[in-house]
Protein backbone atom coordinates (compact mmCIF):
# COMPACT_ATOMS: atom_id res chain seq x y z
CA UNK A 1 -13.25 19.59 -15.26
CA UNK A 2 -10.56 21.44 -16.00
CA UNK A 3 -10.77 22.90 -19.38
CA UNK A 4 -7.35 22.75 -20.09
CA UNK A 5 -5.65 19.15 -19.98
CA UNK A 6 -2.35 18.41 -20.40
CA UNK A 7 -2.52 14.91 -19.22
CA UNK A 8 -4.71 12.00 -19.46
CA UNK A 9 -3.83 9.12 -16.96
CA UNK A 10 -5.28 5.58 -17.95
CA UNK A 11 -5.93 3.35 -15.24
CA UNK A 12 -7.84 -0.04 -16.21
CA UNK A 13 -9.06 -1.97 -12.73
CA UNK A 14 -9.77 -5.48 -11.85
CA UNK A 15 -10.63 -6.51 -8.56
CA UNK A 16 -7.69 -3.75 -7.03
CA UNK A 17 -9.28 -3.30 -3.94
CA UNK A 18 -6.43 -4.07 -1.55
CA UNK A 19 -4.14 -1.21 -3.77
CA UNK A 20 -6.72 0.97 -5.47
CA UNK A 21 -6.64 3.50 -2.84
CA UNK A 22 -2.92 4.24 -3.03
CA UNK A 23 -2.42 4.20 -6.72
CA UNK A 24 -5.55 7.08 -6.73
CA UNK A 25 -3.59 9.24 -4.37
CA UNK A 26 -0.66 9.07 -6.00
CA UNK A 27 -2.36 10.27 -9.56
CA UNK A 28 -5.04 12.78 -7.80
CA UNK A 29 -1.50 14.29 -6.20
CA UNK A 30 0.14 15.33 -9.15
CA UNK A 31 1.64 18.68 -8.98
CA UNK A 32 0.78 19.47 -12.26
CA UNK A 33 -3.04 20.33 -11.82
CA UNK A 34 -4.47 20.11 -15.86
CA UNK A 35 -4.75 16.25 -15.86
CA UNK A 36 -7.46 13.93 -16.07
CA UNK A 37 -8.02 10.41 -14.60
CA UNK A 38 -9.68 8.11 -16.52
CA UNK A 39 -10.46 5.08 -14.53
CA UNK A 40 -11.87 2.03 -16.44
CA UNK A 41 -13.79 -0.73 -13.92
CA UNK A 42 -13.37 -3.86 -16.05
CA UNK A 43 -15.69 -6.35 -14.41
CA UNK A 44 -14.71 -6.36 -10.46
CA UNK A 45 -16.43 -8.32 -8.34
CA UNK A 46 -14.63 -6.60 -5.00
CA UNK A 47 -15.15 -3.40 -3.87
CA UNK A 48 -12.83 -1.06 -6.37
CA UNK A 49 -16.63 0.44 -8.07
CA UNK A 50 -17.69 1.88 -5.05
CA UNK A 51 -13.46 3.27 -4.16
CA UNK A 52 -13.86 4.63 -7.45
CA UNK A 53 -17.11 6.05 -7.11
CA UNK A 54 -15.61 7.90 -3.74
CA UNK A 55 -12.63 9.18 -5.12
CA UNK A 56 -14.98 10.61 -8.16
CA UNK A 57 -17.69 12.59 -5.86
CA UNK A 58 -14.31 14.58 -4.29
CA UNK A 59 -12.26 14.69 -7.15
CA UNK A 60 -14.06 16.06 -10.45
CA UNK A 61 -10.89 15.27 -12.66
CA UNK A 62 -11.79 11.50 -12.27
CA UNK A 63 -13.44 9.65 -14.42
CA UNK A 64 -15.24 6.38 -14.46
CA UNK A 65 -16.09 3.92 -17.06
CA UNK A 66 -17.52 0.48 -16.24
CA UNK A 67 -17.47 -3.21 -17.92
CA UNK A 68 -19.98 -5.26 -16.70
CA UNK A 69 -17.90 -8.05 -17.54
CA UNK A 70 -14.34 -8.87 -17.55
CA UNK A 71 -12.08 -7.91 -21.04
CA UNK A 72 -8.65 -7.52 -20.15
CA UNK A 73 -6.50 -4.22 -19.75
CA UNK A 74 -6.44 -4.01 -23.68
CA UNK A 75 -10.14 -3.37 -24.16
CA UNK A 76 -10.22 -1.15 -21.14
CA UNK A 77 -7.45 1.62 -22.05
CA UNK A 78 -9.31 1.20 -25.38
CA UNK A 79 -12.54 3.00 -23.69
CA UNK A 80 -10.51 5.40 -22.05
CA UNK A 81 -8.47 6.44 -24.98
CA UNK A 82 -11.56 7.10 -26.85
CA UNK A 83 -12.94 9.61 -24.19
CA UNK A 84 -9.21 11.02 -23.39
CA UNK A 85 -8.91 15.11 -23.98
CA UNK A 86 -5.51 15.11 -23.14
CA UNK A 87 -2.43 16.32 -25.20
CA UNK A 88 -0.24 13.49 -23.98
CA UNK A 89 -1.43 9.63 -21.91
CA UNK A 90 0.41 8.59 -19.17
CA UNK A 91 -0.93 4.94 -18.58
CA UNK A 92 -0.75 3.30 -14.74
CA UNK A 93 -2.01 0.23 -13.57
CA UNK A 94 -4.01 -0.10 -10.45
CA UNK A 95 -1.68 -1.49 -8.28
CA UNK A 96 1.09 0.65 -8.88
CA UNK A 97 1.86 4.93 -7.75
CA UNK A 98 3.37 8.01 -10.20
CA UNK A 99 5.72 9.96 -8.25
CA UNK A 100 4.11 13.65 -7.60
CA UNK A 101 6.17 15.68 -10.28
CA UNK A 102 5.88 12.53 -13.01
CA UNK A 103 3.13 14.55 -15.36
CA UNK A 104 5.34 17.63 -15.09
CA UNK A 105 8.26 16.46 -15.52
CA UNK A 106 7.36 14.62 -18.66
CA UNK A 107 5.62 17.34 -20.10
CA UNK A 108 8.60 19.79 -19.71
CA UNK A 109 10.91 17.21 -21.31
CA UNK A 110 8.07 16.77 -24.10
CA UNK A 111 7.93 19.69 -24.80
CA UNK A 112 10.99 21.79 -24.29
CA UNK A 113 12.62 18.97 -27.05
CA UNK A 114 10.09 18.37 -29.28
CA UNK A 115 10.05 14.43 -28.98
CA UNK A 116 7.32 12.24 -29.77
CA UNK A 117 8.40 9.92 -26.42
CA UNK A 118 9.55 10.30 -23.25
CA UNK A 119 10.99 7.05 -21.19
CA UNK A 120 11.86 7.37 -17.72
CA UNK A 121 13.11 5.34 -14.69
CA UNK A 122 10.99 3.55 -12.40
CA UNK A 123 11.51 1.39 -8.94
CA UNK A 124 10.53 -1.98 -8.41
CA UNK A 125 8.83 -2.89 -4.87
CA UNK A 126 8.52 -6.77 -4.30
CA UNK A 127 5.81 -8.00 -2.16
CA UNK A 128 4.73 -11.62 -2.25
CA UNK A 129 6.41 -12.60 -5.53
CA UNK A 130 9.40 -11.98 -7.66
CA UNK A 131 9.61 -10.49 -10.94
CA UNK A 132 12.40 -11.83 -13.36
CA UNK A 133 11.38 -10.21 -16.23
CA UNK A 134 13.25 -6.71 -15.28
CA UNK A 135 16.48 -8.56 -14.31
CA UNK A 136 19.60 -9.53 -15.61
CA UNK A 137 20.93 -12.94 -15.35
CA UNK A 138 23.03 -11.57 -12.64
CA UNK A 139 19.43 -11.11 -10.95
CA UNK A 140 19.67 -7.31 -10.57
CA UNK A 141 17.37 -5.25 -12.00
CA UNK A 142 17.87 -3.38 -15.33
CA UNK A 143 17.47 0.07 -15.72
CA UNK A 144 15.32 1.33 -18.68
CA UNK A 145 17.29 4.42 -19.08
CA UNK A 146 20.87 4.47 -18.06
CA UNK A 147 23.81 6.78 -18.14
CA UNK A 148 25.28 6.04 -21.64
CA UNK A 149 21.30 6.86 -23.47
CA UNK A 150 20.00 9.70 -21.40
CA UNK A 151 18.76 12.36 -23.90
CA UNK A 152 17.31 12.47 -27.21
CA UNK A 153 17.11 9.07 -29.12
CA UNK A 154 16.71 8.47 -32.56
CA UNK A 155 13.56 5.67 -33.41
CA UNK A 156 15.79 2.58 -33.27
CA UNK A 157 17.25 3.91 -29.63
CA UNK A 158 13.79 4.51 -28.48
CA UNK A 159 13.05 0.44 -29.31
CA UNK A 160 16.54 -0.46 -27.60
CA UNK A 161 15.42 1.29 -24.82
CA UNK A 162 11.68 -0.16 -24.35
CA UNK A 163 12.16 -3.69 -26.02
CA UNK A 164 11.56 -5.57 -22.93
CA UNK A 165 9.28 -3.24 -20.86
CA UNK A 166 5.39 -2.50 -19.93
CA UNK A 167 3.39 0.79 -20.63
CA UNK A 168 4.38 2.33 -17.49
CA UNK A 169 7.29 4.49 -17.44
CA UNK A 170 6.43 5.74 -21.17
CA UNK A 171 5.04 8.91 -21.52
CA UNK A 172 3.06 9.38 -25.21
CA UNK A 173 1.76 11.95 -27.31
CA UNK A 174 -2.13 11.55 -28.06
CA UNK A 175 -1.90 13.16 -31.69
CA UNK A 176 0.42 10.54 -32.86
CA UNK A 177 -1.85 8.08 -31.20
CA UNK A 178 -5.23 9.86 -32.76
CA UNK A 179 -3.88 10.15 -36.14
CA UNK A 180 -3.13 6.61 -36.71
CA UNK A 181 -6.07 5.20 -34.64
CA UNK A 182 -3.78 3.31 -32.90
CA UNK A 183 -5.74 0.59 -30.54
CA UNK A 184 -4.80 -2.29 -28.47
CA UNK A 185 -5.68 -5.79 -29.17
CA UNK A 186 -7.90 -7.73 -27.56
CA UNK A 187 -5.65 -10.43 -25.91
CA UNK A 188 -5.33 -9.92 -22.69
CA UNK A 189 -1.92 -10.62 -22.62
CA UNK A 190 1.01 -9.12 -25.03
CA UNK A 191 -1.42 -6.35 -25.78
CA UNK A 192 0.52 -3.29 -23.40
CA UNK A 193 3.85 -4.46 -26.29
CA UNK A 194 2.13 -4.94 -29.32
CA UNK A 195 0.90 -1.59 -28.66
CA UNK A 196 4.13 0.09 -27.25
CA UNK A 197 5.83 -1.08 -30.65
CA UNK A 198 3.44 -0.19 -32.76
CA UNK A 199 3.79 3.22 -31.58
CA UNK A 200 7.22 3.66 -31.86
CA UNK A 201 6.93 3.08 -35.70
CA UNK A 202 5.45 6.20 -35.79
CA UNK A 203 8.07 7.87 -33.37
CA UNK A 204 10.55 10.67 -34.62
CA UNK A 205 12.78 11.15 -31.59
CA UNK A 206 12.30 10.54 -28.52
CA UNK A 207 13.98 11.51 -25.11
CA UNK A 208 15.60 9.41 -22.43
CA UNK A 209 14.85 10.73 -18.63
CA UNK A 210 17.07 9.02 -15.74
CA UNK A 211 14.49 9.90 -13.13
CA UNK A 212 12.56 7.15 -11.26
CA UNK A 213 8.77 8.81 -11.78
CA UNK A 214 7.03 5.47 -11.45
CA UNK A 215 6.92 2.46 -8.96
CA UNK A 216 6.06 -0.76 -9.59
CA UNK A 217 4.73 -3.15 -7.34
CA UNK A 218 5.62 -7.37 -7.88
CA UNK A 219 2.53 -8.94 -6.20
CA UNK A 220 0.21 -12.57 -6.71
CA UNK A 221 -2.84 -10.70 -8.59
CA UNK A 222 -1.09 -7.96 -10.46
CA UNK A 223 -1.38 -7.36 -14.22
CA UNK A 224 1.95 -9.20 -15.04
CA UNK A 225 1.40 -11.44 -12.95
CA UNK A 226 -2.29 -12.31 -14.85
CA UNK A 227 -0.32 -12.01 -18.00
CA UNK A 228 2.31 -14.27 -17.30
CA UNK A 229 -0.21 -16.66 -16.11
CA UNK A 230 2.05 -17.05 -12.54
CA UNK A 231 5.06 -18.44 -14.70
CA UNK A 232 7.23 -15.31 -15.95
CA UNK A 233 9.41 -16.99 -18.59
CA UNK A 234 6.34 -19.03 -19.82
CA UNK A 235 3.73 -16.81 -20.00
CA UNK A 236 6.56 -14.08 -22.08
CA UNK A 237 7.15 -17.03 -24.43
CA UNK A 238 4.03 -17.97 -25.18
CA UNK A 239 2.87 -14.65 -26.86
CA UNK A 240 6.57 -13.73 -28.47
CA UNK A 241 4.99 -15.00 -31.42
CA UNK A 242 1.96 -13.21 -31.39
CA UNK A 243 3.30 -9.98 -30.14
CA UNK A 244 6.08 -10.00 -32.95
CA UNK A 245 3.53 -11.17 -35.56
CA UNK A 246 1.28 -8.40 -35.41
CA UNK A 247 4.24 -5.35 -34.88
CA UNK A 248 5.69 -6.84 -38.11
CA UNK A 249 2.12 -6.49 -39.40
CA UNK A 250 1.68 -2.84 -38.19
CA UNK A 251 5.25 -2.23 -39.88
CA UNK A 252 3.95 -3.02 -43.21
CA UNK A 253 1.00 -1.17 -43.39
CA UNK A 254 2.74 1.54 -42.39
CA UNK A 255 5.42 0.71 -45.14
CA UNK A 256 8.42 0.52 -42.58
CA UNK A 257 9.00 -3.02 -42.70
CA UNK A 258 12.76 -2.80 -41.78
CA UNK A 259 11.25 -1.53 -38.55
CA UNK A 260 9.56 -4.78 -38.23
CA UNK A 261 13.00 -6.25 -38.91
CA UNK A 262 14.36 -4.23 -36.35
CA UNK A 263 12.17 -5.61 -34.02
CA UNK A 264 12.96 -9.35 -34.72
CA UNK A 265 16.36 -8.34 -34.12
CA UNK A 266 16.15 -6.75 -31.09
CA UNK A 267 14.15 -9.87 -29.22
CA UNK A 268 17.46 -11.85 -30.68
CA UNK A 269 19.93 -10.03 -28.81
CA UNK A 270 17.68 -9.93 -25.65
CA UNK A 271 17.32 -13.79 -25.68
CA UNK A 272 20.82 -14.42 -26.18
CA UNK A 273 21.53 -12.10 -23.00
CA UNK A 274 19.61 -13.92 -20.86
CA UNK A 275 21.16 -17.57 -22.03
């Protein structure tokens, strides 16, 4: 292992067989060399142990954790981020690829401004299904960061920026993550925003990168697509509450509950877009 590591890279896996393989490449390929891979099996029943278990024997900076049974992407990045070493987490999700330079690019931005956050571009592949979510109600998708916010943001640009988003294509700092043992929940779905937001609470600046470092792959079987039980708008709507309930939560124990506000807010002027 190297003993240096710059970045950890979070990958929880359920039955990813048919994409495991490419997503592994993509993260073992990084140019930036001090990483580390933490792969977490969460109960698969196909054959991701034993592509994980090959991709470990000829690659020492990948890890592997197992669940013998099923808990959902939430209690799986949990086990990794208690065994991460890195400086900064970069999560992934099985199905999906980093582009080569995505570590070193966001560690040179990281760094070289002094941000707590880095947000970058990503593309969006569709396969076998559609994906909604991303697009505006002219149907074209919506870039995270565009023109008008590239740069450093303040904390309520940062939110603006991520509101409606995933993990992926967010680049953290593990300090600010250690510090306030900041965990996910253990729903399996709402868990990746509850956690995002929660985070950004505790986030100073952070830095807008129009680069697309990350692809993301709309398939039957993905992540969002368990999430959103097959039924985008439904499955979003049915854990709004939940998902704004506990950041407003997190926002008064940390004694920001404007923040929380802020938050409420936001999901207003997003719903009214889409109407």
């Amino acid at each position: 292992m190297t003993k240096n590591i710059y970045v950890s890279l979070i990958v929880p896996i359920y039955n990813a067989e048919k994409y495991l393989q490419r997503c592994l490449d993509s993260l073992s390929g990084q140019t930036l060399n001090e990483i580390e891979i933490l792969c977490v099996n969460d109960g698969s029943t196909d054959a991701s142990h034993e592509i994980l278990n090959s991709y470990a024997l000829r690659d020492p900076r990948i890890r592997v954790f197992n669940h013998q049974q099923n808990k959902g992407p939430g209690v799986a990045r949990n086990t990794a981020l208690d065994n991460a070493n890195g400086t900064y987490i970069l999560f992934c999700d099985a199905d999906d690829t980093l582009e080569p330079d995505a570590c070193r690019e966001c560690c040179t931005v990281m760094e070289s401004n002094s941000v707590d956050i880095v947000i970058f571009n990503h593309w969006v592949v569709e396969l076998d299904r559609t994906d909604t979510t991303y697009k505006n109600s002219k149907g074209e998708y919506i870039s995270r960061v565009r023109p008008e916010n590239v740069g450093v943001l303040n904390r309520k640009e940062c939110f603006k920026a991520t509101l409606i988003s995933s993990l992926w294509g967010v680049f953290f700092r593990f300090d600010l993550i250690s510090r306030n043992a900041l965990r996910f929940t253990h729903h399996k779905n709402g868990e990746d925003s509850i956690f995002l937001y929660s985070y950004l609470m505790l986030v100073q600046l952070g830095y807008a990168l129009d680069k697309k470092l990350y692809t993301y792959y709309a398939h039957k079987g993905s992540l969002a697509d368990l999430a959103m039980n097959k039924c985008p708008w439904l499955g979003r709507f049915k854990y709004i509450p939940r998902v704004l309930g506990a950041t407003f939560k997190f926002a008064l124990k940390k004694k920001r509950p404007f923040m929380g506000i802020y938050v409420f807010y936001r999901y207003f002027i997003w719903l009214q877009s889409r109407i």
